[in-house]
PDB file of N, CA and C in Angstrom:
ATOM      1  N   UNK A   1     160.586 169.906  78.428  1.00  0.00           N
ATOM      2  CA  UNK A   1     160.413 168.487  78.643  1.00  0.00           C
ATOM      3  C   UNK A   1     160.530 167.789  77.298  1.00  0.00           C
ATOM      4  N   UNK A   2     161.232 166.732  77.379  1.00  0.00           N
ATOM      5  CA  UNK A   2     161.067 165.942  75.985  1.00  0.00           C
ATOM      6  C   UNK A   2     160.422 164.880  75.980  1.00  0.00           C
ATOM      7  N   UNK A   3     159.485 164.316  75.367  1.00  0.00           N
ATOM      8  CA  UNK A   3     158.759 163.220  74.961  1.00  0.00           C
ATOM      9  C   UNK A   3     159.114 162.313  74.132  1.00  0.00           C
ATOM     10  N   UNK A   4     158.902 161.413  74.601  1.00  0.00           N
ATOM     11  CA  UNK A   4     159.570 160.021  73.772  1.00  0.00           C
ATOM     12  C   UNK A   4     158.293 158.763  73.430  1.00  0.00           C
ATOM     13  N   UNK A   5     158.293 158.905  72.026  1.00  0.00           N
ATOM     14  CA  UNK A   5     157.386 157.913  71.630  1.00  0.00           C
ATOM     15  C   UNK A   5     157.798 156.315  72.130  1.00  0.00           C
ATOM     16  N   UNK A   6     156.804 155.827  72.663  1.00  0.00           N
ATOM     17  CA  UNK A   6     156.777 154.432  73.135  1.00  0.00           C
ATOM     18  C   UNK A   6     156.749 153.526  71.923  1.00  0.00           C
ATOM     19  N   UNK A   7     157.972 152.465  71.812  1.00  0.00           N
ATOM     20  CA  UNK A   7     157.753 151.459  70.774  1.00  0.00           C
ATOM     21  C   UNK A   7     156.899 150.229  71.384  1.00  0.00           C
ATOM     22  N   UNK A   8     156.522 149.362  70.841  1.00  0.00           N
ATOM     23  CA  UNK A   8     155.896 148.291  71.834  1.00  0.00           C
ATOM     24  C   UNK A   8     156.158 146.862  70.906  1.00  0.00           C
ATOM     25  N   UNK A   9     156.928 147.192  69.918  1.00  0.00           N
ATOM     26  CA  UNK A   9     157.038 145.727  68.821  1.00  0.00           C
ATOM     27  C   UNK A   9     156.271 145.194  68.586  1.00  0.00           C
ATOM     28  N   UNK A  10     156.064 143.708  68.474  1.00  0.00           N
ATOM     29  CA  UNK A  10     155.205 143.165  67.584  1.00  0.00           C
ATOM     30  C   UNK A  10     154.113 143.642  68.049  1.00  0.00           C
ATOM     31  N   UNK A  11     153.860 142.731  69.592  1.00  0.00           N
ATOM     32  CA  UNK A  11     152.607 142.811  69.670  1.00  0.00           C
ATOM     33  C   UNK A  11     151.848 144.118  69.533  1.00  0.00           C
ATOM     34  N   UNK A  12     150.654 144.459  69.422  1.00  0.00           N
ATOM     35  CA  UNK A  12     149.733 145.849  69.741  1.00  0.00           C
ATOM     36  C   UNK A  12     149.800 146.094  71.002  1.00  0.00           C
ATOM     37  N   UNK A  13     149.438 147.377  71.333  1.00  0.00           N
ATOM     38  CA  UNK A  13     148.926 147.844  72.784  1.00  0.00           C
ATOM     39  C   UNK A  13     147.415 147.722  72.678  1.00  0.00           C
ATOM     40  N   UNK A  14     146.938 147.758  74.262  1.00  0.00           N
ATOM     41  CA  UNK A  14     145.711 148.091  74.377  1.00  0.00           C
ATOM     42  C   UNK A  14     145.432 149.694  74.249  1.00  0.00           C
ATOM     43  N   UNK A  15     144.774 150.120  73.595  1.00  0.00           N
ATOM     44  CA  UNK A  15     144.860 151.177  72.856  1.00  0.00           C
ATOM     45  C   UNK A  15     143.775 152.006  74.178  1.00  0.00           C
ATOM     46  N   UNK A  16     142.427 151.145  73.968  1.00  0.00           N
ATOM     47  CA  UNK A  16     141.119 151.871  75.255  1.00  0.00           C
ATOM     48  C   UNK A  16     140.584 150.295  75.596  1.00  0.00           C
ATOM     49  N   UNK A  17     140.081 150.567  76.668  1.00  0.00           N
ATOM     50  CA  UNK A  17     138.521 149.198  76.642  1.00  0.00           C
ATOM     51  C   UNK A  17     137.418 150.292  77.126  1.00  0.00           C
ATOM     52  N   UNK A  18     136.435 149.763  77.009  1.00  0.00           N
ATOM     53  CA  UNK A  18     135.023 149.911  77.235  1.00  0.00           C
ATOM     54  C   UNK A  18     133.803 148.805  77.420  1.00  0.00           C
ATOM     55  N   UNK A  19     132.380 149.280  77.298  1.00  0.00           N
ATOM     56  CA  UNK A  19     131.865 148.077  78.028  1.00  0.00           C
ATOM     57  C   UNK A  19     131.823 147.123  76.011  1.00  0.00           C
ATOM     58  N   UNK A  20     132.167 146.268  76.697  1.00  0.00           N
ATOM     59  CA  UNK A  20     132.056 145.126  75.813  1.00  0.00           C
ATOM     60  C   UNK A  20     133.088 144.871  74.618  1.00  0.00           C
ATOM     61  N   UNK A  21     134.096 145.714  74.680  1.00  0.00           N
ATOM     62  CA  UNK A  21     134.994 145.544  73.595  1.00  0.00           C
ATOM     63  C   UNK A  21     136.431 146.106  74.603  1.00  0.00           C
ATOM     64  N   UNK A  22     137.529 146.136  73.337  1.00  0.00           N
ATOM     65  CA  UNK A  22     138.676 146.962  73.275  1.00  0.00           C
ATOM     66  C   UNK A  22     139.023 147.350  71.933  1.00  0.00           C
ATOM     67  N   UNK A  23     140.033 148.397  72.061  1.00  0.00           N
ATOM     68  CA  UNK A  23     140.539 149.003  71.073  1.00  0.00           C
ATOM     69  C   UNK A  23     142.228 148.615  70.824  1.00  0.00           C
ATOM     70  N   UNK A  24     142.668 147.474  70.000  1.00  0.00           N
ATOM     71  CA  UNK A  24     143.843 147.437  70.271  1.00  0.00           C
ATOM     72  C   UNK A  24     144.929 147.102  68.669  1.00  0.00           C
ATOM     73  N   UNK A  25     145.272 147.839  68.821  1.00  0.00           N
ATOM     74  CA  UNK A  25     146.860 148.395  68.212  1.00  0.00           C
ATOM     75  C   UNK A  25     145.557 149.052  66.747  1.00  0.00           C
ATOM     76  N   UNK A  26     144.641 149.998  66.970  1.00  0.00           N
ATOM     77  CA  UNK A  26     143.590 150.817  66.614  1.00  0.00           C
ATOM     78  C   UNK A  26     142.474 150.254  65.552  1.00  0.00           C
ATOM     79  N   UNK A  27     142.284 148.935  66.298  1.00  0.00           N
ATOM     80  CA  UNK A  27     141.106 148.184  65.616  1.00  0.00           C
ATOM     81  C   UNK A  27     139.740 147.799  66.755  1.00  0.00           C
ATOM     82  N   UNK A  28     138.814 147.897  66.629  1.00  0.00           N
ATOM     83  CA  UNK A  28     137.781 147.747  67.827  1.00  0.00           C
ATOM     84  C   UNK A  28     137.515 145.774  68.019  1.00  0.00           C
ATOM     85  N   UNK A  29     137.953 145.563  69.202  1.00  0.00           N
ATOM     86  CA  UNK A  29     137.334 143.862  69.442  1.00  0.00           C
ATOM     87  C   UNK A  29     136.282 144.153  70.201  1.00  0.00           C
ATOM     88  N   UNK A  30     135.229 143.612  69.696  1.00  0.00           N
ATOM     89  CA  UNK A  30     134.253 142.780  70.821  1.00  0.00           C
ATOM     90  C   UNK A  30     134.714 141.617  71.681  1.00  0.00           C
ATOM     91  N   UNK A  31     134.103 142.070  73.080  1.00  0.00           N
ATOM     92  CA  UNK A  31     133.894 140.673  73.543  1.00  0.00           C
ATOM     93  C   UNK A  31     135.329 140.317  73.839  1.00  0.00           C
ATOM     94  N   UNK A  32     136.091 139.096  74.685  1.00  0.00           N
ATOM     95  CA  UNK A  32     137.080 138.604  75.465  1.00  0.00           C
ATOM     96  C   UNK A  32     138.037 138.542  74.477  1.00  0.00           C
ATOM     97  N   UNK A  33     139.432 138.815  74.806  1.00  0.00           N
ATOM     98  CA  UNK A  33     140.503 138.182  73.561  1.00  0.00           C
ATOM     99  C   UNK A  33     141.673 138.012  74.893  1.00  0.00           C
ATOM    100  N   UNK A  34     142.079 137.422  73.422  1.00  0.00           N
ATOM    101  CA  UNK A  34     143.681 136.777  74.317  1.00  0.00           C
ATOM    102  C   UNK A  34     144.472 137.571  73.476  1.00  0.00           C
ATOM    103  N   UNK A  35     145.669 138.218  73.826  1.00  0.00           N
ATOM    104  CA  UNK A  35     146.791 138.713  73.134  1.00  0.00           C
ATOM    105  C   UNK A  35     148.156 138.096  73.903  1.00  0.00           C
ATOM    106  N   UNK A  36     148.853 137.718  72.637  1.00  0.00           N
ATOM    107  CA  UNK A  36     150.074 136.599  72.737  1.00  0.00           C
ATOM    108  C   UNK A  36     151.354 137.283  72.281  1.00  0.00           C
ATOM    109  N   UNK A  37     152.639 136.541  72.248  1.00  0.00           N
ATOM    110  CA  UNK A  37     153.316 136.619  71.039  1.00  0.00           C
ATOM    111  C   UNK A  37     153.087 136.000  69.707  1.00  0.00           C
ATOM    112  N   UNK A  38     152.137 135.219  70.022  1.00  0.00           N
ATOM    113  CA  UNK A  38     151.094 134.699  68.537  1.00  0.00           C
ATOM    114  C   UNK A  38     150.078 135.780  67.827  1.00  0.00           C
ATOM    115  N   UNK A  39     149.666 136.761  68.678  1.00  0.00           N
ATOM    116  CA  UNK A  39     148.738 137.616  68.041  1.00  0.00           C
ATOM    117  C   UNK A  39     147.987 137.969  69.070  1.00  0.00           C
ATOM    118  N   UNK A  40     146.697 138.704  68.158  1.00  0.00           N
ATOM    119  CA  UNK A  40     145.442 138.910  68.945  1.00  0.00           C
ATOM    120  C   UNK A  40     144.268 137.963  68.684  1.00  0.00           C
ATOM    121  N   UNK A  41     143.879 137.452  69.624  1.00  0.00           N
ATOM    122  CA  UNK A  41     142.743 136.415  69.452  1.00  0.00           C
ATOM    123  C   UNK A  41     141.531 136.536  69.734  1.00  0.00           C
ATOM    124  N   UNK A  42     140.214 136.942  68.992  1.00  0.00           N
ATOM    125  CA  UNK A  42     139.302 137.165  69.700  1.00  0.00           C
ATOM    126  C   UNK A  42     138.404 135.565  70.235  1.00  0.00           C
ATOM    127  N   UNK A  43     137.761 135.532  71.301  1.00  0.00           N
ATOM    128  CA  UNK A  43     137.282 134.701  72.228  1.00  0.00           C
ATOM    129  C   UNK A  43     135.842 134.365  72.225  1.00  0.00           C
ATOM    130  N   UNK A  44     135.548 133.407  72.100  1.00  0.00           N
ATOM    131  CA  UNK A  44     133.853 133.034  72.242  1.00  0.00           C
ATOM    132  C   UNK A  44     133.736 133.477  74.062  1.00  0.00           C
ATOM    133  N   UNK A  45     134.587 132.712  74.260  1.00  0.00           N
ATOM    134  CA  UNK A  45     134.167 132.398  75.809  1.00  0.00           C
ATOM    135  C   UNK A  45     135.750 132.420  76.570  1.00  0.00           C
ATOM    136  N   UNK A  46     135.880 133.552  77.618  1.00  0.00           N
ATOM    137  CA  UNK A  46     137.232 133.253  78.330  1.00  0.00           C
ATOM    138  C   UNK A  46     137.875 131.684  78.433  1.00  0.00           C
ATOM    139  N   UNK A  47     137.517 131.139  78.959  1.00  0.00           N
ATOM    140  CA  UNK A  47     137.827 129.610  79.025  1.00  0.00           C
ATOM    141  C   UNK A  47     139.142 129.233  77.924  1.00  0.00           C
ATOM    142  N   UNK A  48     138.368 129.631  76.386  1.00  0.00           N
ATOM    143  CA  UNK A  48     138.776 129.341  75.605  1.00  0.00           C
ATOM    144  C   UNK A  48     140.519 129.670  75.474  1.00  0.00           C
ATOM    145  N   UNK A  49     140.484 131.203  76.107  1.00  0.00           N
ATOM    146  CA  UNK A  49     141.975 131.215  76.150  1.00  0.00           C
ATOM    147  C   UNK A  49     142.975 130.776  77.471  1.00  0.00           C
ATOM    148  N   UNK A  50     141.922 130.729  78.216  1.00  0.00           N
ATOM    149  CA  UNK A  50     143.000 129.811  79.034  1.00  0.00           C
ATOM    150  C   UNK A  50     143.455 128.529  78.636  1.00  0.00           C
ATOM    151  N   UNK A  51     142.447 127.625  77.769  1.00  0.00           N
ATOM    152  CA  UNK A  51     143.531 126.684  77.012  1.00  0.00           C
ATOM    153  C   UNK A  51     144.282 127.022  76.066  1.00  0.00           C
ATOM    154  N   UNK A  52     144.404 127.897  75.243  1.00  0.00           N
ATOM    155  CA  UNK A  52     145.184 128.451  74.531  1.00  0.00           C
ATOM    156  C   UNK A  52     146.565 129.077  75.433  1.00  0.00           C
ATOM    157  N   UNK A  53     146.393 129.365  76.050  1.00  0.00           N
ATOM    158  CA  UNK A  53     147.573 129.968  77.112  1.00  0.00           C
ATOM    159  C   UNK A  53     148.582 128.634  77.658  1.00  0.00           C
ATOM    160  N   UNK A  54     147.694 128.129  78.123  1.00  0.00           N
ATOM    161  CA  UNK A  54     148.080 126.816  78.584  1.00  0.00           C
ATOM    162  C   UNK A  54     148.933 126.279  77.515  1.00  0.00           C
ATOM    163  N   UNK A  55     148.437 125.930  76.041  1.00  0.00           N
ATOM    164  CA  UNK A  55     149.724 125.633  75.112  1.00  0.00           C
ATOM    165  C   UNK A  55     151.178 126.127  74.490  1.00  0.00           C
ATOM    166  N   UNK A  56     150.766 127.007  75.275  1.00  0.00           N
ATOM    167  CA  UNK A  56     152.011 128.697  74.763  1.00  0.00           C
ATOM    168  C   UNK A  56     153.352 127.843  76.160  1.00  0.00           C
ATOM    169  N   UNK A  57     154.349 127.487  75.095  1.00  0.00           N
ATOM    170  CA  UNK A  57     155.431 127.515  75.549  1.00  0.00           C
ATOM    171  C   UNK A  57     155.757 128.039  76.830  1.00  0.00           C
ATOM    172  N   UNK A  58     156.313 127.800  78.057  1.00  0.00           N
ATOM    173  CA  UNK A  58     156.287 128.106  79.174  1.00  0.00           C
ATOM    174  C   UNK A  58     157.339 129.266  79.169  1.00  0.00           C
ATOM    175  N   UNK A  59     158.023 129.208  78.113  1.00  0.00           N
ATOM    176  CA  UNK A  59     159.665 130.088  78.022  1.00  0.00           C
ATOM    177  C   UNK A  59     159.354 131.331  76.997  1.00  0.00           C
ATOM    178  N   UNK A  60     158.151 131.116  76.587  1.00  0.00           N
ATOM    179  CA  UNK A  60     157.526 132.059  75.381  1.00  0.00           C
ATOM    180  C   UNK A  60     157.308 133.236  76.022  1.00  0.00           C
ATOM    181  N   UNK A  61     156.962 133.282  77.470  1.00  0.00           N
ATOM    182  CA  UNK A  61     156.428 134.330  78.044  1.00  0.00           C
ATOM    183  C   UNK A  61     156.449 134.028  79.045  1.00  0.00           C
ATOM    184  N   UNK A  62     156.984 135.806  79.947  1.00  0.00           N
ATOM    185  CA  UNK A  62     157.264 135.844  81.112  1.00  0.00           C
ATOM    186  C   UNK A  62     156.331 135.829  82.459  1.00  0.00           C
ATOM    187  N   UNK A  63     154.755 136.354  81.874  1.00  0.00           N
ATOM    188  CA  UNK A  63     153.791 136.462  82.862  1.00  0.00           C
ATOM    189  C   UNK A  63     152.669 136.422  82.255  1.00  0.00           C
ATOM    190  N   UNK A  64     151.938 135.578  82.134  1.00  0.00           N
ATOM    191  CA  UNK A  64     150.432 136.045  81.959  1.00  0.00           C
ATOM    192  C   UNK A  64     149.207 136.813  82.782  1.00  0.00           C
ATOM    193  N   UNK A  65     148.507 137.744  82.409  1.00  0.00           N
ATOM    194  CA  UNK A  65     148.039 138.596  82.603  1.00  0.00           C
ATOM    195  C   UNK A  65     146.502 138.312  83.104  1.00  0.00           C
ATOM    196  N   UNK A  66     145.445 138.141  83.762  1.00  0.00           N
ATOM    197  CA  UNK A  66     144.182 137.893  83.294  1.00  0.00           C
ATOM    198  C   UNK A  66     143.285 139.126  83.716  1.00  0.00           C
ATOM    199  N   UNK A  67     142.834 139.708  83.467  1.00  0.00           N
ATOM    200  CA  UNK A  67     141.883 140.898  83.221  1.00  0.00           C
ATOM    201  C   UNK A  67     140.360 140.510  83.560  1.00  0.00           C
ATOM    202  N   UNK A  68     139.601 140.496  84.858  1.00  0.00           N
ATOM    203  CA  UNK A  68     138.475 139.886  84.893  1.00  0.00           C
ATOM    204  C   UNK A  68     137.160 140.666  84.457  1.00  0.00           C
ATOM    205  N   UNK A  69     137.655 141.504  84.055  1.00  0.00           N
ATOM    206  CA  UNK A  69     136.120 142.370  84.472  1.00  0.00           C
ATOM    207  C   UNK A  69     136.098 144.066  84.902  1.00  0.00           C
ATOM    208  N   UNK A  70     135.162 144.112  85.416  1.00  0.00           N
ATOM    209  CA  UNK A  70     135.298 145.315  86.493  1.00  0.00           C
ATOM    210  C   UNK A  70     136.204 145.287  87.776  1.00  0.00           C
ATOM    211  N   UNK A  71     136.104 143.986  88.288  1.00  0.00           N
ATOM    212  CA  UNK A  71     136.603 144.224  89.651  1.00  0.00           C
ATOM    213  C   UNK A  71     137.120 142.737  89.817  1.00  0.00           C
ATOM    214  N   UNK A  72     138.378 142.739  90.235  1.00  0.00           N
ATOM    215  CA  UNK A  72     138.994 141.741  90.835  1.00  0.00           C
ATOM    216  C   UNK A  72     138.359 140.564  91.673  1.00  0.00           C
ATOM    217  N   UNK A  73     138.308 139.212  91.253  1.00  0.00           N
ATOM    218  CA  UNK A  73     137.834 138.095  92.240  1.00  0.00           C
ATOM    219  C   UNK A  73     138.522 137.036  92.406  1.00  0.00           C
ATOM    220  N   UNK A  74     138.521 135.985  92.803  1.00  0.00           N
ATOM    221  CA  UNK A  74     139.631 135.033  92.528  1.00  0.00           C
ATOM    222  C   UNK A  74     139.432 134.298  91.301  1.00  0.00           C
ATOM    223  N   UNK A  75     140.659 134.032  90.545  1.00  0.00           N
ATOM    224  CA  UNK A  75     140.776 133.136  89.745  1.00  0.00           C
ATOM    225  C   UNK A  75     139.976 131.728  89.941  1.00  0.00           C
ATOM    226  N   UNK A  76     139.352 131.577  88.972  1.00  0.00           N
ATOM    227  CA  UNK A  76     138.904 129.819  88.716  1.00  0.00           C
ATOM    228  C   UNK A  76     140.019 129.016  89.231  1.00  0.00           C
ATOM    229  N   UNK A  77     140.063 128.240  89.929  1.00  0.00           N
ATOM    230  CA  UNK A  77     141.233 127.047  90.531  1.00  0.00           C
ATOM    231  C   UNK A  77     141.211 126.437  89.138  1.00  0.00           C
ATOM    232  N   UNK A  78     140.909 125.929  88.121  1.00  0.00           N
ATOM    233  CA  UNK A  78     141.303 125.021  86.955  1.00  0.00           C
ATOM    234  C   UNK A  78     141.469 125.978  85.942  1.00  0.00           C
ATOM    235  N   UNK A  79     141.701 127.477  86.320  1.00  0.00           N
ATOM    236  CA  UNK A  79     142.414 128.110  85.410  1.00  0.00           C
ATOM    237  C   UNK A  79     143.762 128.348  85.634  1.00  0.00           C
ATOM    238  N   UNK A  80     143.722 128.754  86.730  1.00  0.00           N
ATOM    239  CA  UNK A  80     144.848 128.555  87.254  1.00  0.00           C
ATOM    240  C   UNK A  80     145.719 127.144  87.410  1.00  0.00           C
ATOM    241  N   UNK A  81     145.191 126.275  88.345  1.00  0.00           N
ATOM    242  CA  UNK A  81     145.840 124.971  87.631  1.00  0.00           C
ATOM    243  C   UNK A  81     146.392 124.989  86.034  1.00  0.00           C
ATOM    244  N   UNK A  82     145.337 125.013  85.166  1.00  0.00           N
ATOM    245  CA  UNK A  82     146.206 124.989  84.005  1.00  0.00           C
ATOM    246  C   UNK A  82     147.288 125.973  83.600  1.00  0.00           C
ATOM    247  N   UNK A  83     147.209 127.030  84.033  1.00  0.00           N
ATOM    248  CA  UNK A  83     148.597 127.870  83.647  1.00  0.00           C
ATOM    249  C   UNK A  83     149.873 127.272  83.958  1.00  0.00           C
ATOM    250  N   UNK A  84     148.941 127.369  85.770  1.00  0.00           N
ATOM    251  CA  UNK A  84     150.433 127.185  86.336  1.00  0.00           C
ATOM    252  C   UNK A  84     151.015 125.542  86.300  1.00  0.00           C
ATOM    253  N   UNK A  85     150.633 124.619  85.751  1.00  0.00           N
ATOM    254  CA  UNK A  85     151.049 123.460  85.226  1.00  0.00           C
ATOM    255  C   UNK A  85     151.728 123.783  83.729  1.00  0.00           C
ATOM    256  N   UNK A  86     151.137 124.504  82.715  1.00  0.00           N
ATOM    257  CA  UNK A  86     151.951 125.020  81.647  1.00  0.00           C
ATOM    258  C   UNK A  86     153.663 125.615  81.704  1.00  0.00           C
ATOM    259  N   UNK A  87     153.248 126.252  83.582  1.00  0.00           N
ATOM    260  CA  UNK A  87     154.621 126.904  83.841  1.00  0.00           C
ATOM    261  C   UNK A  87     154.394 128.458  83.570  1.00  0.00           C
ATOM    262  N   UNK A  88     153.343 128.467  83.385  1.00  0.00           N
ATOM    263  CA  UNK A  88     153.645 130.246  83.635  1.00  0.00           C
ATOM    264  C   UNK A  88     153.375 131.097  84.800  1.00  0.00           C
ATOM    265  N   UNK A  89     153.691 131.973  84.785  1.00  0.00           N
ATOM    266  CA  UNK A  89     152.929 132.525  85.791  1.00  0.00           C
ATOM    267  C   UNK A  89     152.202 133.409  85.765  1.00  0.00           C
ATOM    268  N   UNK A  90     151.271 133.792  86.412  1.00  0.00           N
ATOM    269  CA  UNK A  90     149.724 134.374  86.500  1.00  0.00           C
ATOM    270  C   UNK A  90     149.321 135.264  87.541  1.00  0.00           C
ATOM    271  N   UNK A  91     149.093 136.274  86.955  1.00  0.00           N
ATOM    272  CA  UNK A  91     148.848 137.597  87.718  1.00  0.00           C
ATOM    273  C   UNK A  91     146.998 138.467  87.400  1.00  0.00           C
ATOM    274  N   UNK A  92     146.473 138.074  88.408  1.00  0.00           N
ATOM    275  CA  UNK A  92     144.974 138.698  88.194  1.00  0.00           C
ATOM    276  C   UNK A  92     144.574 139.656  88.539  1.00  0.00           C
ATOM    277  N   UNK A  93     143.620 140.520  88.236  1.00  0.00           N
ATOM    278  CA  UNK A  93     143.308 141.806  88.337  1.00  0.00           C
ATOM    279  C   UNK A  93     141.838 142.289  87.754  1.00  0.00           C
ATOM    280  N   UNK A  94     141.439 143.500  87.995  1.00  0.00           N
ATOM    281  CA  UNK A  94     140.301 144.172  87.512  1.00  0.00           C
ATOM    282  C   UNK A  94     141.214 144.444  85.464  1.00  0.00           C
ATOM    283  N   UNK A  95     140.047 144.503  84.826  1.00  0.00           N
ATOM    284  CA  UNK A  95     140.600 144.850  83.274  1.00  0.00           C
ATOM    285  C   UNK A  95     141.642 145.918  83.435  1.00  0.00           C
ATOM    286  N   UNK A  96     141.104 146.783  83.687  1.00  0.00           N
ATOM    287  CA  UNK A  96     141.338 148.481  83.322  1.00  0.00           C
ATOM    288  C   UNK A  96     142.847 148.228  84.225  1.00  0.00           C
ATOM    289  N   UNK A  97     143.136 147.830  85.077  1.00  0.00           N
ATOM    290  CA  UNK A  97     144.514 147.414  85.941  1.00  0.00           C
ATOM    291  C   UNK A  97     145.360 146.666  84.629  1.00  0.00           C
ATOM    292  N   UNK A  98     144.627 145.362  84.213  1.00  0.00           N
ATOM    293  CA  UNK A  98     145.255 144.623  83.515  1.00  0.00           C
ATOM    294  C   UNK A  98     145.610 145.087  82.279  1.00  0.00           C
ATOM    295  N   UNK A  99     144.770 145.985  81.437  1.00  0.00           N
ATOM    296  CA  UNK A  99     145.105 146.771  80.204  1.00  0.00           C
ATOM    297  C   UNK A  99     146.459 147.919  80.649  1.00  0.00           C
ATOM    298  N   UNK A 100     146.634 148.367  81.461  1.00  0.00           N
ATOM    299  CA  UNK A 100     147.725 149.428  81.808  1.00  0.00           C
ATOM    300  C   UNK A 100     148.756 148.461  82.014  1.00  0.00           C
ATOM    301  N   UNK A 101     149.093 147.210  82.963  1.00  0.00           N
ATOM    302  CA  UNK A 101     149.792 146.760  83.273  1.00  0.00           C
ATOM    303  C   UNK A 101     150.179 146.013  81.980  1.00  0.00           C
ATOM    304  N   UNK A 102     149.944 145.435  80.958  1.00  0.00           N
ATOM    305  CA  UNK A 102     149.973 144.543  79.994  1.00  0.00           C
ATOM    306  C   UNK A 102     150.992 145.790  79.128  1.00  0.00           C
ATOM    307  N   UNK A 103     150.446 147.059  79.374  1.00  0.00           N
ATOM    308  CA  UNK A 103     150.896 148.071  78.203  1.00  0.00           C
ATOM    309  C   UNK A 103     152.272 148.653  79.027  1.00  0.00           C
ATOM    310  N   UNK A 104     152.668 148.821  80.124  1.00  0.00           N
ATOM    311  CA  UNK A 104     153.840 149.024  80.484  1.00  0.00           C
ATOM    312  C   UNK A 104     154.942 147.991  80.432  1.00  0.00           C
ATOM    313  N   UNK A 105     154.117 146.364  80.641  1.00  0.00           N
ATOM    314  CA  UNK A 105     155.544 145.508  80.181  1.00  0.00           C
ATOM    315  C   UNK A 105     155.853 145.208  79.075  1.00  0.00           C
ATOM    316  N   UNK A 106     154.795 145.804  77.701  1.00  0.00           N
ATOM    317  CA  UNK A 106     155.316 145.379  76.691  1.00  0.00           C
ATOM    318  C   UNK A 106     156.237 146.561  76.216  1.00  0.00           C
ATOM    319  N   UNK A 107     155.663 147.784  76.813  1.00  0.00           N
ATOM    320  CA  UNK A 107     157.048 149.368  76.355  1.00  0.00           C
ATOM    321  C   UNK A 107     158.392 148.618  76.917  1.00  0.00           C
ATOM    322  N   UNK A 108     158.687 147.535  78.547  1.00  0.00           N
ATOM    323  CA  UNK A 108     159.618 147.225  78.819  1.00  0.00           C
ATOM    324  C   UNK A 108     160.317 146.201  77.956  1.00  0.00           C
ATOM    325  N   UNK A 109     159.852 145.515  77.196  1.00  0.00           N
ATOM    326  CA  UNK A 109     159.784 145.112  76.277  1.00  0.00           C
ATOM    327  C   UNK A 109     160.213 143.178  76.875  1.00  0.00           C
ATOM    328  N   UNK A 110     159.266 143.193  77.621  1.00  0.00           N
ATOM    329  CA  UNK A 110     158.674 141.975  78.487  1.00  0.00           C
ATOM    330  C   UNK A 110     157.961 141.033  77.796  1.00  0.00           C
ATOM    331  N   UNK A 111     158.212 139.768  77.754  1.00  0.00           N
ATOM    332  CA  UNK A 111     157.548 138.692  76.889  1.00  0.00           C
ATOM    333  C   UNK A 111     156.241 138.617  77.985  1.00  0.00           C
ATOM    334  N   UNK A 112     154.903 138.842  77.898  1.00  0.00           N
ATOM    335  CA  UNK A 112     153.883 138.743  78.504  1.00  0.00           C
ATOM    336  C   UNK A 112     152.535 138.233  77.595  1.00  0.00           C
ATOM    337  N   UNK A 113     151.831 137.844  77.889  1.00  0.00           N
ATOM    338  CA  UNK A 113     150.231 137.428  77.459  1.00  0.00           C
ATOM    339  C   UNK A 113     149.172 138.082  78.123  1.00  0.00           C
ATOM    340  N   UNK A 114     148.021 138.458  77.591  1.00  0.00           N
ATOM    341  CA  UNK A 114     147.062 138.479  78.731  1.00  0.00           C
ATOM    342  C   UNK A 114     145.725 138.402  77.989  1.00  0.00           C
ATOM    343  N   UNK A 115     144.897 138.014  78.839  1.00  0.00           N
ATOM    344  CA  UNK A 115     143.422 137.490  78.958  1.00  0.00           C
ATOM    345  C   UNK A 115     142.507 138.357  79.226  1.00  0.00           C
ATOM    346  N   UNK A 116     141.730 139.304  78.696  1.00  0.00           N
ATOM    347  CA  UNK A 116     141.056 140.542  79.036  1.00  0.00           C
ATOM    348  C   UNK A 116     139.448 139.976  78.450  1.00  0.00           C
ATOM    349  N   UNK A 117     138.900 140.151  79.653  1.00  0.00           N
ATOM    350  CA  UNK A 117     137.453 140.024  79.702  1.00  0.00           C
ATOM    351  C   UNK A 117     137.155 141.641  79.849  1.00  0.00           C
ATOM    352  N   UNK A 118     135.915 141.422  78.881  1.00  0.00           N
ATOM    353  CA  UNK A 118     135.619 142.841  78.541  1.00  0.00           C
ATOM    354  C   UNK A 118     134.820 143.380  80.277  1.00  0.00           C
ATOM    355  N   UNK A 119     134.498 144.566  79.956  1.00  0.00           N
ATOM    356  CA  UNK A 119     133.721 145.429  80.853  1.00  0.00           C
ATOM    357  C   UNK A 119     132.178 145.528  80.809  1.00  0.00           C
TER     358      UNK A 119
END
């Protein structure tokens, strides 16, 4: 079998999460971040990056990501409103879904964002 190292470009991968942090491109965050084609952002408060998302160019990126938690619930309606008025589009999920999924479209090498609330 041959193995092929995954490139992932600029951005980092999510490396692990756990309760209250992540590990990404092999630095430990506490607590909520946003990761962009701007960077990695760490978060006082989720909220915060949904307005930040919201300013990200609608053409900058193909899908945004949001990562709730443990377990999947519905999106805030004025989070959503604001994305999807930005023009992006928005795909929600449990973290641990959203950390795998975030890390296979960036190997595809997919313009994506995502919003990961810790565990």
């Amino acid at each position: 079998m041959r193995m092929t190292e995954v490139a992932f470009g600029v951005q980092p991968p999510v490396d692990a999460y756990g309760p209250g942090g992540f590990r990404i491109g092999g630095a430990w965050r506490d607590g909520a971040v946003l990761l962009s084609p701007e960077g990695v952002t760490p978060l006082d408060h989720p909220s915060d990056g949904i307005a930040q998302l919201a300013g990200i160019e609608a053409d900058a990126v193909d899908l945004v990501i949001v990562g709730q938690g443990p377990e999947i619930a519905p999106l805030p309606r004025d989070w959503r409103l604001a994305l999807e008025q930005a023009g992006h589009g928005v795909e929600h999920m449990a973290t641990p879904a959203a950390c795998r999924t975030y890390n296979v479209l960036l190997a595809e090498s997919r313009r994506v964002a995502a919003l990961l609330i810790p565990m």
